[in-house]
C-alpha atoms as a PDB file:
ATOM      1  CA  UNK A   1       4.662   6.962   7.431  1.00  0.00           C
ATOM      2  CA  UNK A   2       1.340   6.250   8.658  1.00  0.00           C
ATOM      3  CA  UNK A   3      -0.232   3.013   7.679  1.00  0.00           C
ATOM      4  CA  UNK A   4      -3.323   1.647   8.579  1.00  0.00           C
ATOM      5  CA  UNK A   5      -3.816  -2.238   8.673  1.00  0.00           C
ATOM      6  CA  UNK A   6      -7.293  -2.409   7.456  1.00  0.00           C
ATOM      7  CA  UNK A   7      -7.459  -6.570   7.509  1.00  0.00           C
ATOM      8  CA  UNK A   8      -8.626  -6.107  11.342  1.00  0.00           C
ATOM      9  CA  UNK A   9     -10.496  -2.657  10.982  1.00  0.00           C
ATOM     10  CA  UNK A  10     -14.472  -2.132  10.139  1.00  0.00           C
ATOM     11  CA  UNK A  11     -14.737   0.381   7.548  1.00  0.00           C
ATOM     12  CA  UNK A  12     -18.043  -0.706   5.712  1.00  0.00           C
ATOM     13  CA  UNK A  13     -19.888   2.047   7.632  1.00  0.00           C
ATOM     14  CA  UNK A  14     -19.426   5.885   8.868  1.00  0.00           C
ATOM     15  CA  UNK A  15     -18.678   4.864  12.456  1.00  0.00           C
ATOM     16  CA  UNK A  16     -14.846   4.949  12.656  1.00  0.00           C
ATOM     17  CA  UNK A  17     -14.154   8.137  10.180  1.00  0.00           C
ATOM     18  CA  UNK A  18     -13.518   9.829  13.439  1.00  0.00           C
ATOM     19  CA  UNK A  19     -10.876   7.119  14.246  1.00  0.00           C
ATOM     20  CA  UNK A  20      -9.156   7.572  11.360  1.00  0.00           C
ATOM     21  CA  UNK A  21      -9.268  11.417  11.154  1.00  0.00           C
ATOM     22  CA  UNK A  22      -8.104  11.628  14.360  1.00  0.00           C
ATOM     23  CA  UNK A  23      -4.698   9.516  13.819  1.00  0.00           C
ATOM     24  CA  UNK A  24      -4.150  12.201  10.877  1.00  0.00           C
ATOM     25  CA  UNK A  25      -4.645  15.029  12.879  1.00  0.00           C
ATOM     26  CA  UNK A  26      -2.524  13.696  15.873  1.00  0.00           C
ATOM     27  CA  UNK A  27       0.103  12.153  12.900  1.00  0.00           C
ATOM     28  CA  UNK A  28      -0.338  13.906   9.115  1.00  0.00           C
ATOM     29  CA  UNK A  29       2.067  16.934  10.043  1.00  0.00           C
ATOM     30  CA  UNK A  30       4.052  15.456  12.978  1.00  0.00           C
ATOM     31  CA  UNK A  31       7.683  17.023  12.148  1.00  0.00           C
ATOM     32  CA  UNK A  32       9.270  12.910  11.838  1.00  0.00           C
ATOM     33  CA  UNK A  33       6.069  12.293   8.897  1.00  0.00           C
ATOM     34  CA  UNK A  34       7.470  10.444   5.742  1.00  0.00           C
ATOM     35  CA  UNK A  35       7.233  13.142   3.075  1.00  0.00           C
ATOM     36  CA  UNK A  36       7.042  11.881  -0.697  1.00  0.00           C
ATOM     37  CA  UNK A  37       6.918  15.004  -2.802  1.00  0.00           C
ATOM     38  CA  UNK A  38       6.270  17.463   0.069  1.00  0.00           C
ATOM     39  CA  UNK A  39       3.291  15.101   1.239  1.00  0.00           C
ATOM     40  CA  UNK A  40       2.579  13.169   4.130  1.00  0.00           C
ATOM     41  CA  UNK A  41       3.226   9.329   2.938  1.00  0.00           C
ATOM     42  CA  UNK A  42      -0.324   7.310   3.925  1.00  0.00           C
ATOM     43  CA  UNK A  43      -0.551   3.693   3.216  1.00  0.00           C
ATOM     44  CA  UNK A  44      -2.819   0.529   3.841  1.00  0.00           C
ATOM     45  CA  UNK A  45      -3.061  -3.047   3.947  1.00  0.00           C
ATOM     46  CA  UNK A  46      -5.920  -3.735   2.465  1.00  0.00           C
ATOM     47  CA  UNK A  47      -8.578  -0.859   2.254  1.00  0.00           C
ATOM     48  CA  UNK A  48     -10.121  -1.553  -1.109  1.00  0.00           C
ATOM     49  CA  UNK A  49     -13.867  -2.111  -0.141  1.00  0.00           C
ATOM     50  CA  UNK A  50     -13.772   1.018   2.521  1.00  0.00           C
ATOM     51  CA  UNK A  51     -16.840   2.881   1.545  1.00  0.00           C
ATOM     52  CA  UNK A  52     -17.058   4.667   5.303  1.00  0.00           C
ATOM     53  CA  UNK A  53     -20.944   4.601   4.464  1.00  0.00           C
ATOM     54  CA  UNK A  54     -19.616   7.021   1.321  1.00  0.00           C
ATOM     55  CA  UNK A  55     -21.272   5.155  -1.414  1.00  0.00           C
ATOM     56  CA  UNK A  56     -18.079   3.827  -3.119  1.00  0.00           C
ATOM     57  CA  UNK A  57     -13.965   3.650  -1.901  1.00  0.00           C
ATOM     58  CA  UNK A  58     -13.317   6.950  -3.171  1.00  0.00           C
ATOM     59  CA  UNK A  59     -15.784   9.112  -1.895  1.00  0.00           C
ATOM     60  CA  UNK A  60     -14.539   7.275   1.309  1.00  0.00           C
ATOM     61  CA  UNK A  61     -11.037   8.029   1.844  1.00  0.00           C
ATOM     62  CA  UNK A  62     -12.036  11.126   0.134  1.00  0.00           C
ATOM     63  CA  UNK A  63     -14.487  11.723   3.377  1.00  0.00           C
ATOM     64  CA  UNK A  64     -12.027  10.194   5.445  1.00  0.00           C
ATOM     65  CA  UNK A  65      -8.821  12.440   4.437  1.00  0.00           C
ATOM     66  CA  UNK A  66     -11.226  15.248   4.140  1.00  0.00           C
ATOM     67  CA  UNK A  67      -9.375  19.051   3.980  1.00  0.00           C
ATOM     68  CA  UNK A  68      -6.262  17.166   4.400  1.00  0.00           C
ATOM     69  CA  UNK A  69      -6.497  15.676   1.110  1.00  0.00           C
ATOM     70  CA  UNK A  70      -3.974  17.986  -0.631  1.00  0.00           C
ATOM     71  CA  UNK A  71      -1.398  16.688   1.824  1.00  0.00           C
ATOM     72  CA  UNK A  72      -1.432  13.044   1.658  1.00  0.00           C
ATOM     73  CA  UNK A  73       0.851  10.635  -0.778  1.00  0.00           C
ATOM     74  CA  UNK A  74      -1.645   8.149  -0.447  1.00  0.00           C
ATOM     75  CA  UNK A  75      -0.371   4.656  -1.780  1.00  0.00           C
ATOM     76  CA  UNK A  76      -2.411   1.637  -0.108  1.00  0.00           C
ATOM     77  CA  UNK A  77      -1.690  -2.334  -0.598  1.00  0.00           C
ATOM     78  CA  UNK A  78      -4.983  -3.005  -1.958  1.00  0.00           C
ATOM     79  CA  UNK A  79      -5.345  -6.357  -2.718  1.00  0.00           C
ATOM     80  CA  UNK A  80      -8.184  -6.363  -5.214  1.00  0.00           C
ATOM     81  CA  UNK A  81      -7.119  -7.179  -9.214  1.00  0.00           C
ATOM     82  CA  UNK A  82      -4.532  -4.867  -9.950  1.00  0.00           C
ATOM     83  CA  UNK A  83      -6.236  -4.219 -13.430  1.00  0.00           C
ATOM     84  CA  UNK A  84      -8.303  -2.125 -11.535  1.00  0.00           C
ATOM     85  CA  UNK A  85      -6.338   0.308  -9.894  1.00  0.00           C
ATOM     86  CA  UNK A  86      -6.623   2.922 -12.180  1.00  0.00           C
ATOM     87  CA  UNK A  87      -9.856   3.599 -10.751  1.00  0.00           C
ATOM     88  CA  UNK A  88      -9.167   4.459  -7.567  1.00  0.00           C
ATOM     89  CA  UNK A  89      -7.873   8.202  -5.995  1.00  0.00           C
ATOM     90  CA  UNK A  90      -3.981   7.031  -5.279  1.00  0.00           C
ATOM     91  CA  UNK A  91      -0.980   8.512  -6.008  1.00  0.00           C
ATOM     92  CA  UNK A  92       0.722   5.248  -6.138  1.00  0.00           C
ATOM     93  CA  UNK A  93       0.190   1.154  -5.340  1.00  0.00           C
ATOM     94  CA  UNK A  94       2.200  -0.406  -2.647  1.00  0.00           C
ATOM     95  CA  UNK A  95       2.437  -4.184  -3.947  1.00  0.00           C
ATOM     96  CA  UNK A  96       2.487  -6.030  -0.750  1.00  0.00           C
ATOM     97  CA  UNK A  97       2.550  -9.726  -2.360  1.00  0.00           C
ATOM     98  CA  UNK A  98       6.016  -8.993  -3.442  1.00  0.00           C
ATOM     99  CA  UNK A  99       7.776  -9.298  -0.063  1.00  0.00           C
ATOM    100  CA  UNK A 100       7.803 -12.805   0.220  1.00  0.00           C
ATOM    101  CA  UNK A 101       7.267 -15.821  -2.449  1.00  0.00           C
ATOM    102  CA  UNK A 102       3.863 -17.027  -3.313  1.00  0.00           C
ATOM    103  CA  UNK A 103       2.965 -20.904  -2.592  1.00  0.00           C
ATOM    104  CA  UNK A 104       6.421 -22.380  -2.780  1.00  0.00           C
ATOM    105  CA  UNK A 105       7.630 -20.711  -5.217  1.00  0.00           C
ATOM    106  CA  UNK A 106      10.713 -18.416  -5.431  1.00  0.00           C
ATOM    107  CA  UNK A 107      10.789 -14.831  -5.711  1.00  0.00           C
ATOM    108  CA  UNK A 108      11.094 -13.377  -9.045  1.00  0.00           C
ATOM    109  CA  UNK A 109      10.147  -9.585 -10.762  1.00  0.00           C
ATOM    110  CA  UNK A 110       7.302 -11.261 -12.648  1.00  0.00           C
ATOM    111  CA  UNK A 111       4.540  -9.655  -9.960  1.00  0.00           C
ATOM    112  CA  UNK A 112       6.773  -6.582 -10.382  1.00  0.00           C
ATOM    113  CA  UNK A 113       6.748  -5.825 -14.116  1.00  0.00           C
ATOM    114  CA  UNK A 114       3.414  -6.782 -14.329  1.00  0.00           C
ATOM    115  CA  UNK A 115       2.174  -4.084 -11.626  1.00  0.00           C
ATOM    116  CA  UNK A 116       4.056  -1.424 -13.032  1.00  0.00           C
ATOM    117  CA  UNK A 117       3.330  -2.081 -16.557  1.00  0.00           C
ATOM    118  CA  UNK A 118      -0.629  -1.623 -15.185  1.00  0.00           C
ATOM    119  CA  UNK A 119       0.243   1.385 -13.367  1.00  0.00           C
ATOM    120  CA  UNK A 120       2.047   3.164 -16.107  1.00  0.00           C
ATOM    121  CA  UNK A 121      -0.310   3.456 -18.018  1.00  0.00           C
ATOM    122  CA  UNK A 122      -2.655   4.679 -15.215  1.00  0.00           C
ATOM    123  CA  UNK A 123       0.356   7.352 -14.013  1.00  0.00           C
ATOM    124  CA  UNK A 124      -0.072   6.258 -10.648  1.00  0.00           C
ATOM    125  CA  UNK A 125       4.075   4.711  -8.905  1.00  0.00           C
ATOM    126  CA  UNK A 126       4.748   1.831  -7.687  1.00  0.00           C
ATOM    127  CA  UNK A 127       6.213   0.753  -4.362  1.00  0.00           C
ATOM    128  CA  UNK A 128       7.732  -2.414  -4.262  1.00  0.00           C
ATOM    129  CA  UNK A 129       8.093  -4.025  -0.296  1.00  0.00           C
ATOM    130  CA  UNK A 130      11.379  -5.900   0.968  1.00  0.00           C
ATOM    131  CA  UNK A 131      10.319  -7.426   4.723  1.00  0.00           C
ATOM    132  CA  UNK A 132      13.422  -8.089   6.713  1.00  0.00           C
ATOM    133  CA  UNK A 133      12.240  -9.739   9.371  1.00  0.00           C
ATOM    134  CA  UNK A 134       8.440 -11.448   9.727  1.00  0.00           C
ATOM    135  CA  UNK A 135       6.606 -13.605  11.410  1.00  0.00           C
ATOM    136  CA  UNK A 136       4.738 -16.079   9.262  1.00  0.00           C
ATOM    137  CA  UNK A 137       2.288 -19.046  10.574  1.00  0.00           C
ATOM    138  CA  UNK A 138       2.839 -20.388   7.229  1.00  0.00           C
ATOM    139  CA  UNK A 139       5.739 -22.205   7.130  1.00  0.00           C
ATOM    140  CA  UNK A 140       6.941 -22.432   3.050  1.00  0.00           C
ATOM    141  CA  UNK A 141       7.340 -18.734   3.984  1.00  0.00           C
ATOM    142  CA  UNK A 142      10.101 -18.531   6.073  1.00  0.00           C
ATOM    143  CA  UNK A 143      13.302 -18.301   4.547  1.00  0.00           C
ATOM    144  CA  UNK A 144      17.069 -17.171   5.814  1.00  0.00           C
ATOM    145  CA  UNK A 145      17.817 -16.572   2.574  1.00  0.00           C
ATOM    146  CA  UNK A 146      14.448 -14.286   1.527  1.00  0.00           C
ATOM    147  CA  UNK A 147      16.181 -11.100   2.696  1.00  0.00           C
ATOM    148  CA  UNK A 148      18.949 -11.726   0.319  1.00  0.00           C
ATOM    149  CA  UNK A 149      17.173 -13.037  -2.553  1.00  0.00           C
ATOM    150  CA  UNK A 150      14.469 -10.279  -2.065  1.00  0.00           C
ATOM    151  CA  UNK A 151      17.668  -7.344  -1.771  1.00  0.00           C
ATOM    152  CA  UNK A 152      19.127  -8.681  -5.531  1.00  0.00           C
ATOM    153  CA  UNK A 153      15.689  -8.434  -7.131  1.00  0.00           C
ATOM    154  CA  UNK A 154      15.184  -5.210  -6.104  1.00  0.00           C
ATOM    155  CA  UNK A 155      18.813  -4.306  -7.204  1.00  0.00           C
ATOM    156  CA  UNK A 156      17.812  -6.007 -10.599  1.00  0.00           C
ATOM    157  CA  UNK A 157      14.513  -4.159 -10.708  1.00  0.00           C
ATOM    158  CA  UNK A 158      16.146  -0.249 -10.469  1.00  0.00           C
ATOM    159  CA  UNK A 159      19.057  -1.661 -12.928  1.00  0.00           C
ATOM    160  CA  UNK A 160      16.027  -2.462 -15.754  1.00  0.00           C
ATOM    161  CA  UNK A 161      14.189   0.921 -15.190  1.00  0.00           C
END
């Protein structure tokens, strides 16, 4: 899968389209590519306000993807309000907040449900995350039993659907 952390990457302008066509060329088709319905599997963190200089998000990863449009799953972790996702050109939303717990609060299916009772009605997917094994600076977000906890939620979540 290629994913492209755009927390730490300048996207407001044209000046790194180049960049990111040329990780597709040198990754889109590489034989080991994630495939999700015969597509190449793209995803983000972040990458909600990338206009590349294209006037709005979608014309931009529309500039940015460019002829290989047709062959990318493209599912980002935007992390605008998720009542607006139907708006943008993705197959599918990748929720990134539901890895770990919020504040210190437990993990429960609540950000879940409500993401994928915004995206039905859009027809986009949704793509929960389970993280292993992080690094946090944060410290009321390290847990031993997260993995676990996260694991039977996810069970829960495919029992419900």
């Amino acid at each position: 899968m290629l994913s492209f952390d755009i927390a730490e990457f300048n996207c407001g302008d044209g000046s790194r389209i180049g960049v990111f066509q040329q990780y597709l060329k040198d990754y889109l088709y590489h034989a080991t590519a994630a495939k999700i319905n015969g597509k190449s599997a793209v995803t983000t963190f972040m990458g909600q306000d990338c206009s590349f200089g294209q006037g709005s998000t979608n014309n931009g990863w529309n500039t940015v993807f460019g002829a290989n449009a047709g062959n990318i799953y493209f599912m980002p972790a935007y992390t605008s309000d998720p009542r607006g996702l139907g708006a943008f050109n993705i197959q599918a939303e990748v929720n990134w907040g539901s890895a770990w717990p919020e504040g210190g609060n437990d993990i429960n299916l609540d950000r879940e449900n409500y993401f994928i009772g915004l995206l039905s009605q859009t027809g986009k997917k949704y793509v929960p995350t389970v993280s292993p094994l992080f690094a946090s600076h944060m410290s009321y977000k390290v847990s031993h039993t997260l993995l676990q906890s996260r694991r039977l939620l996810m069970i829960e979540l495919h029992l419900a659907r």
